[in-house]
Protein backbone atom coordinates (compact mmCIF):
# COMPACT_ATOMS: atom_id res chain seq x y z
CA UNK A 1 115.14 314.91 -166.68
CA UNK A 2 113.01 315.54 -169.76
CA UNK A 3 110.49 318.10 -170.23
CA UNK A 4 107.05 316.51 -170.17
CA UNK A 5 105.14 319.62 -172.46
CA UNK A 6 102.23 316.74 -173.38
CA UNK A 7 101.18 317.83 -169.41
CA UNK A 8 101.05 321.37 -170.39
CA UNK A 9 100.31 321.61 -174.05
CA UNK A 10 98.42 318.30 -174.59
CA UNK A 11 97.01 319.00 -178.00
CA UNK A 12 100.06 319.71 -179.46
CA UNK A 13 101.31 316.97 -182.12
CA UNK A 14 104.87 318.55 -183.04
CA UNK A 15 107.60 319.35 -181.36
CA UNK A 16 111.52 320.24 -181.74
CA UNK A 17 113.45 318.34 -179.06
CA UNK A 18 116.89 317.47 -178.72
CA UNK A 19 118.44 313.86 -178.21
CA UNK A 20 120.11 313.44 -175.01
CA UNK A 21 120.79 309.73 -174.96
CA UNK A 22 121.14 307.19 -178.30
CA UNK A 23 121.01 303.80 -176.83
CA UNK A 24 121.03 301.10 -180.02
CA UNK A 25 117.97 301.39 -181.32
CA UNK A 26 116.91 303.65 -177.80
CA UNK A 27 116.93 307.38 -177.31
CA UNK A 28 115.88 309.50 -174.90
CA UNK A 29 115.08 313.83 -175.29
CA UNK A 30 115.21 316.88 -173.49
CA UNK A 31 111.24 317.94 -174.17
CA UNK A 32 108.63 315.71 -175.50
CA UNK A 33 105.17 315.35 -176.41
CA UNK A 34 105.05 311.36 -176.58
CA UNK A 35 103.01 310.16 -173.85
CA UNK A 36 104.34 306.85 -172.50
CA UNK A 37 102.02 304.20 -170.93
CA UNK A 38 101.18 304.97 -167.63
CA UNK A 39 98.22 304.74 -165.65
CA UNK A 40 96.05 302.45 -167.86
CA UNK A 41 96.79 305.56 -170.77
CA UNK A 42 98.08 303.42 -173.72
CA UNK A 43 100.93 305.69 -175.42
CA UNK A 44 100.66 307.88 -178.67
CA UNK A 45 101.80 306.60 -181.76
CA UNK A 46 104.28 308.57 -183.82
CA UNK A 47 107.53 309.46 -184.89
CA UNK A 48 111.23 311.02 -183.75
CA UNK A 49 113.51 312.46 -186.44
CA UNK A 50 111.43 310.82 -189.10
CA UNK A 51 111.78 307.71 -187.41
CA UNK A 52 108.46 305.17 -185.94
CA UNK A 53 108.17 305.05 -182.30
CA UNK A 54 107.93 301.45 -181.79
CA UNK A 55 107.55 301.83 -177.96
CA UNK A 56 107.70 304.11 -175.29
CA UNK A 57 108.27 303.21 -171.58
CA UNK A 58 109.08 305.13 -168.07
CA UNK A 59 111.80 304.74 -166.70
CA UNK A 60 111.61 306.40 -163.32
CA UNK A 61 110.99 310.14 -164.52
CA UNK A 62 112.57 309.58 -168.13
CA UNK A 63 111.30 308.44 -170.99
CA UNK A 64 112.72 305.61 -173.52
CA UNK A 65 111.72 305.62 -176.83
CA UNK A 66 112.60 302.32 -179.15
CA UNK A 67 112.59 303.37 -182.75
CA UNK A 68 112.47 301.32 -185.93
CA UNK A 69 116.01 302.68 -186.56
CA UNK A 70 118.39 305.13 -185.17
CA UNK A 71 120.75 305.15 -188.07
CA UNK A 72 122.57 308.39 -188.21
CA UNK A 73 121.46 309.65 -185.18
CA UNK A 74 124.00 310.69 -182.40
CA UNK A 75 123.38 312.45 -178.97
CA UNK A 76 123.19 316.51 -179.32
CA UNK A 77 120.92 316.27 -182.76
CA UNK A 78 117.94 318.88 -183.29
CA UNK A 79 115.09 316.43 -184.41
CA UNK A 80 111.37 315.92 -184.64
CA UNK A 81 109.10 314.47 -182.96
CA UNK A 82 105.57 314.48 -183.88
CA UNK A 83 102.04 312.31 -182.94
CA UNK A 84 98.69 311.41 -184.18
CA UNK A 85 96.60 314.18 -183.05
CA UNK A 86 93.40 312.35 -183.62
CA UNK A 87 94.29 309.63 -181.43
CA UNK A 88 95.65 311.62 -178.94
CA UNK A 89 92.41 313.56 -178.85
CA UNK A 90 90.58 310.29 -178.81
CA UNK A 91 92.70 309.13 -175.69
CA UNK A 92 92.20 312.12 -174.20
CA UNK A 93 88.61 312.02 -174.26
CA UNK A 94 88.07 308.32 -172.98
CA UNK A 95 90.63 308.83 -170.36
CA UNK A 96 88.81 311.78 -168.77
CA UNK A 97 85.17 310.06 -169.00
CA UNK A 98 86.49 307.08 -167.30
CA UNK A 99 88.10 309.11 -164.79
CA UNK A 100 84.70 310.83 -164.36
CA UNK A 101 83.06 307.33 -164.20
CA UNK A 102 84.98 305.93 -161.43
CA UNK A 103 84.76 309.37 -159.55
CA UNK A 104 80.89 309.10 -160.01
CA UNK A 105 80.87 305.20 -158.89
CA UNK A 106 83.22 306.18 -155.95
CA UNK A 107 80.91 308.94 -154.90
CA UNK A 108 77.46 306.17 -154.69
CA UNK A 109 79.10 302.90 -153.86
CA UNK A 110 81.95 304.06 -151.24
CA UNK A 111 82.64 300.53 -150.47
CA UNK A 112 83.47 299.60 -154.25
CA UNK A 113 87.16 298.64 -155.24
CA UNK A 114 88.42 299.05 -158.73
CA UNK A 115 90.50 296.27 -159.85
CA UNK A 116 91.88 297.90 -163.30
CA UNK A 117 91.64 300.20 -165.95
CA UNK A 118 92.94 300.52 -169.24
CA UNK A 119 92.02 303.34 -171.82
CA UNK A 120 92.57 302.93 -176.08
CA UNK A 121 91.53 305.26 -178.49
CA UNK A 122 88.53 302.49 -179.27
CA UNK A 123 87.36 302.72 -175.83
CA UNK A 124 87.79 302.46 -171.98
CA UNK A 125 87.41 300.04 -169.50
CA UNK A 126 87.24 299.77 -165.65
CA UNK A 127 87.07 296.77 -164.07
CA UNK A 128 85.54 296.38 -160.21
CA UNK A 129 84.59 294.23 -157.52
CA UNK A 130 80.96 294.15 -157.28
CA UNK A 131 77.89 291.82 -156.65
CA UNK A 132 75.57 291.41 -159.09
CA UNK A 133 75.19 293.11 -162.39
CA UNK A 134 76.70 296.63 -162.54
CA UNK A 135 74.74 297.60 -165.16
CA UNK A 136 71.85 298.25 -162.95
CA UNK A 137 73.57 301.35 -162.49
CA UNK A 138 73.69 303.12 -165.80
CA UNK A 139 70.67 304.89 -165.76
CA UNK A 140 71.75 306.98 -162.65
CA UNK A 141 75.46 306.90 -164.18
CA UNK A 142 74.76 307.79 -168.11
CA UNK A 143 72.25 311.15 -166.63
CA UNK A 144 75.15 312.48 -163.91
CA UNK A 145 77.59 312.24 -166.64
CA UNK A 146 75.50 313.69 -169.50
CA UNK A 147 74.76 316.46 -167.31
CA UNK A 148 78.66 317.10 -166.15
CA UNK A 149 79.78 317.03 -170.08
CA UNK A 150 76.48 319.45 -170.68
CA UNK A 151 77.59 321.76 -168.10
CA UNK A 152 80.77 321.85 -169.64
CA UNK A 153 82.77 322.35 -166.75
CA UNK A 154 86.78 323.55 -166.90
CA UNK A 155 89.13 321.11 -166.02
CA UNK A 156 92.12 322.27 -163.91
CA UNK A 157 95.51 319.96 -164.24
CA UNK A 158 98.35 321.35 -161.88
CA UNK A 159 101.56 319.45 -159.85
CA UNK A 160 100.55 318.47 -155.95
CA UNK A 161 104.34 317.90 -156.07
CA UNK A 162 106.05 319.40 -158.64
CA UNK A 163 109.77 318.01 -157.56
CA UNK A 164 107.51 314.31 -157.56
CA UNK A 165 106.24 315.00 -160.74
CA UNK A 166 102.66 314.09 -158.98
CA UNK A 167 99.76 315.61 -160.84
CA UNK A 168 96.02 315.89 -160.16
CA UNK A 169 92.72 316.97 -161.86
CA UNK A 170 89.54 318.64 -160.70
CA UNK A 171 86.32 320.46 -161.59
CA UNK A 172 83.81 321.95 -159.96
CA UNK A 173 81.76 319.47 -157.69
CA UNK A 174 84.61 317.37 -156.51
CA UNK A 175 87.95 316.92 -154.83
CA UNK A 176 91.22 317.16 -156.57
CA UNK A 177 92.19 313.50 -158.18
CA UNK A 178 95.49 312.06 -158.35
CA UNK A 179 96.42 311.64 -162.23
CA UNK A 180 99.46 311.83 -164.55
CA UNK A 181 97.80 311.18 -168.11
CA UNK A 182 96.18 313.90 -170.85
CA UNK A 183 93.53 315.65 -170.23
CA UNK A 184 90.57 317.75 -172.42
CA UNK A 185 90.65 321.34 -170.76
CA UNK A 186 86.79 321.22 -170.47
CA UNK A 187 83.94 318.43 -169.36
CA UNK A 188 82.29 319.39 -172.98
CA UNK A 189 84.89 318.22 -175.24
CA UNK A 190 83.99 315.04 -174.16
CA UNK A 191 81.16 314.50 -175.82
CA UNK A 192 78.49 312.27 -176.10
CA UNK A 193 78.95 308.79 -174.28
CA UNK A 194 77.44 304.95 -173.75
CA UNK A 195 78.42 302.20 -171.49
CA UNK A 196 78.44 298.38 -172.42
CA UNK A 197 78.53 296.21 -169.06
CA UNK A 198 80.58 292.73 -169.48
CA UNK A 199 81.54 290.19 -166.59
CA UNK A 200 85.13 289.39 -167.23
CA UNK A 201 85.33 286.53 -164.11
CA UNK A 202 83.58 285.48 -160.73
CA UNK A 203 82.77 288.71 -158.79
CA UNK A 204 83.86 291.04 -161.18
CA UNK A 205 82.21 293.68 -163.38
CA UNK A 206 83.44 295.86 -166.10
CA UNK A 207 81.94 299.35 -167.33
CA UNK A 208 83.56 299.65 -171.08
CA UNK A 209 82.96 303.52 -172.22
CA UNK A 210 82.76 304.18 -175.67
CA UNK A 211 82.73 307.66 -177.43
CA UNK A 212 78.96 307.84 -179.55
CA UNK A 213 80.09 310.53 -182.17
């Protein structure tokens, strides 16, 4: 089973790994860095052995990687693999503020059911059930989340179940939250925030989250 290290060292954009399956233009590694999409976390965008990464999927607890070639490349090769850091860090970012959001929206509407979620390195989005306009609540929502970030609180990431591979997140003020993605190690690196509210169908609002650097 590969070596997830983008759990424990998630800043880290190179990595020497070893091919353990060449599929045509598929392989698969002992140890990578190369978040796959999972969890509404779109994947990083890099390379293996010099190679693009033209998509990266789970499959169960591996990870395939399709490459723009695999030319030359045979199972038991040393190679490469590296990322773009400043998307990564980008992802990173968005996908802890809207895991902070929903937390935050969880914790005053109890009742509330989200009905997706999908973070870019542009921006975030959750999607929910609700009446009315959801933007009534961004007052309340933009001041408990500027004040988390300002506290700058340390975000622990640890296995619930190691053998399952089932990961969680949590800071000071709430429970421990179920999550497999990439993670900033503190509520500061966040950074400054805004919402945009749009209604993308009948019964249905969306908080998009946006990085204001």
């Amino acid at each position: 089973m590969v070596v997830k290290t983008f759990w424990q060292e998630p800043d880290r954009t190179q990595l020497e790994t070893r091919l353990t399956a060449v599929d045509g233009d598929r392989v698969q590694v002992d140890d990578t860095i190369f978040f796959a999409f999972s969890g509404g976390q779109e994947s990083d965008r890099g390379s293996i052995a010099a190679r693009p990464v033209l998509l990266a999927e789970n499959h169960g607890r591996e990870i395939v990687y399709t490459l723009q070639s695999t030319a030359g490349l045979k199972v038991g090769d040393r190679v490469t693999m590296r990322i773009d850091g400043a998307r990564r860090r980008r992802l990173m970012r968005l996908h802890f503020a809207a895991e902070l959001v929903l937390e935050l929206v969880y914790q005053s509407h109890s009742q509330v059911k989200k009905t997706g979620a999908h973070i870019a390195a542009d921006k975030a989005r959750i999607d929910f059930q609700w009446a009315g306009n959801i933007a009534g609540i961004f007052p309340e929502l933009q001041a408990r989340v500027d004040q988390i970030i300002a506290d700058d609180r340390t975000i622990t990431c640890d296995f619930s179940d190691r053998a399952g591979e089932r990961r969680f997140w949590k800071i000071d003020g709430f429970a421990e939250v179920p999550c497999g993605g990439t993670h900033v190690k503190s509520t500061g690196e966040i950074g400054a925030l805004r919402f945009k509210r749009k209604n993308p169908g009948r019964g249905l609002e969306r908080i998009e989250i946006y990085l204001d650097d």
